[in-house]
C-alpha atoms as a PDB file:
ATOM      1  CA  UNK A   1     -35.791  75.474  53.010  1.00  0.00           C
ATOM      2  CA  UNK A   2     -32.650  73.337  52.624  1.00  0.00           C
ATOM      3  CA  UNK A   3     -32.410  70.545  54.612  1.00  0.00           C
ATOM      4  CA  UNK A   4     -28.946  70.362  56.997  1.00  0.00           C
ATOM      5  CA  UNK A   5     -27.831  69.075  60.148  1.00  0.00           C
ATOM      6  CA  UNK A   6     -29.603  65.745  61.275  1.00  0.00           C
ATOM      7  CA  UNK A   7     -32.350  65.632  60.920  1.00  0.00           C
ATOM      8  CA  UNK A   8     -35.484  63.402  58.522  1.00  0.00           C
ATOM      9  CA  UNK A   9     -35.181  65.963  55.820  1.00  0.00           C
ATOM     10  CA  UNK A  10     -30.988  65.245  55.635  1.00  0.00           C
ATOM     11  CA  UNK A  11     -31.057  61.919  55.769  1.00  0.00           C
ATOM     12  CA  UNK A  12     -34.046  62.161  52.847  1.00  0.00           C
ATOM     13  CA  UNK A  13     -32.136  64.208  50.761  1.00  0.00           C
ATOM     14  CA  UNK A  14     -28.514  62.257  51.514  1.00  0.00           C
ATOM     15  CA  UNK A  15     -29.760  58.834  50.668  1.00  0.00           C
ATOM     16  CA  UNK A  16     -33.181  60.005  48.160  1.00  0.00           C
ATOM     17  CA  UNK A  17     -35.026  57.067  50.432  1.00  0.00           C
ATOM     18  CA  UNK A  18     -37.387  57.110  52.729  1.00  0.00           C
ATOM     19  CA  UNK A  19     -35.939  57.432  56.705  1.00  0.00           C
ATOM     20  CA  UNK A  20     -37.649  57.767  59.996  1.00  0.00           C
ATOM     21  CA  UNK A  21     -36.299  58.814  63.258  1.00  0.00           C
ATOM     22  CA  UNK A  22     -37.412  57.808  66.680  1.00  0.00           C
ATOM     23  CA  UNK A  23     -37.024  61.586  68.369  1.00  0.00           C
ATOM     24  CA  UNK A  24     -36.227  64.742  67.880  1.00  0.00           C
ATOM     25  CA  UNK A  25     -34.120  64.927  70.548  1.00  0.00           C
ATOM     26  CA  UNK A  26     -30.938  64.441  68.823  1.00  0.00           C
ATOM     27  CA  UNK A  27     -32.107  66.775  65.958  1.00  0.00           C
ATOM     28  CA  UNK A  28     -30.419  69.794  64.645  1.00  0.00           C
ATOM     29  CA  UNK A  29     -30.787  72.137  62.073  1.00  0.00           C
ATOM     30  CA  UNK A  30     -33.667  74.530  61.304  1.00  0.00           C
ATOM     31  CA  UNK A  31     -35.853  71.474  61.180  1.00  0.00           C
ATOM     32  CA  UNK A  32     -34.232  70.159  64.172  1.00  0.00           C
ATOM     33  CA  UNK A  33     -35.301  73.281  66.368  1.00  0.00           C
ATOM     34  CA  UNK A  34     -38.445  73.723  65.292  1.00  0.00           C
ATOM     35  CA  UNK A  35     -38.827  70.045  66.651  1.00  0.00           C
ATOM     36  CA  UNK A  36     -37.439  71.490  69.921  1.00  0.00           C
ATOM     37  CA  UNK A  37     -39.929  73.845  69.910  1.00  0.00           C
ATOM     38  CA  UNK A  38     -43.176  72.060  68.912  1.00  0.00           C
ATOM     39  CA  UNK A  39     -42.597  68.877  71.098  1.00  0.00           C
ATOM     40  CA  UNK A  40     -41.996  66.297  67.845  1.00  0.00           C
ATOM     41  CA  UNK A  41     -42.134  62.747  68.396  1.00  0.00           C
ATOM     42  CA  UNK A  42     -41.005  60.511  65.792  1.00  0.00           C
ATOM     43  CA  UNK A  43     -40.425  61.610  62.076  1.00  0.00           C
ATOM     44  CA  UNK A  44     -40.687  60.446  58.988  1.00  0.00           C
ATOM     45  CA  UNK A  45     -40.099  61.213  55.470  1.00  0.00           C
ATOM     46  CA  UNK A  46     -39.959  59.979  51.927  1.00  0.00           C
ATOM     47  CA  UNK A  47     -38.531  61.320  48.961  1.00  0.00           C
ATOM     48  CA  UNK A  48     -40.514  62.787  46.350  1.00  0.00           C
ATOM     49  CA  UNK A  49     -38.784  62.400  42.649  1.00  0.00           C
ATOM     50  CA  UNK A  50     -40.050  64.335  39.873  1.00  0.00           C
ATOM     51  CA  UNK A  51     -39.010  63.689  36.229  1.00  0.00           C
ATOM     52  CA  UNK A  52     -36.092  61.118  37.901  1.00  0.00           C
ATOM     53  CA  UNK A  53     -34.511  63.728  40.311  1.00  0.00           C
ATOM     54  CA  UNK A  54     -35.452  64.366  43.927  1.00  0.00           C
ATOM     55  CA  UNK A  55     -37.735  67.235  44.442  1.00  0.00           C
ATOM     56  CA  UNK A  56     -38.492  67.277  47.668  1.00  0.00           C
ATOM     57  CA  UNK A  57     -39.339  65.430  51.103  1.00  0.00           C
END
């Protein structure tokens, strides 16, 4: 899944550091509804670089 809209995963793959967001309430995206959905608190993620270049979140 691509990360867009705001959410962690955007702001991971926008800046390739590590970001944390108090609430999901201001989230959008697919990532953004499914913390909607599920009743997310904070988030947090960190980049994962393979071989130099960001793989992943």
């Amino acid at each position: 899944m691509e990360p867009w809209g705001n959410n962690v995963a955007t702001l991971v793959f926008e800046t390739g550091r590590p970001a944390r967001i108090e609430s999901f309430a201001d989230a959008s995206g697919p990532l953004g509804d499914i913390g909607h959905e599920e009743g997310f608190g904070p988030g947090v993620g960190t980049p994962v670089i393979v071989e130099g270049r960001l793989w992943g979140c």
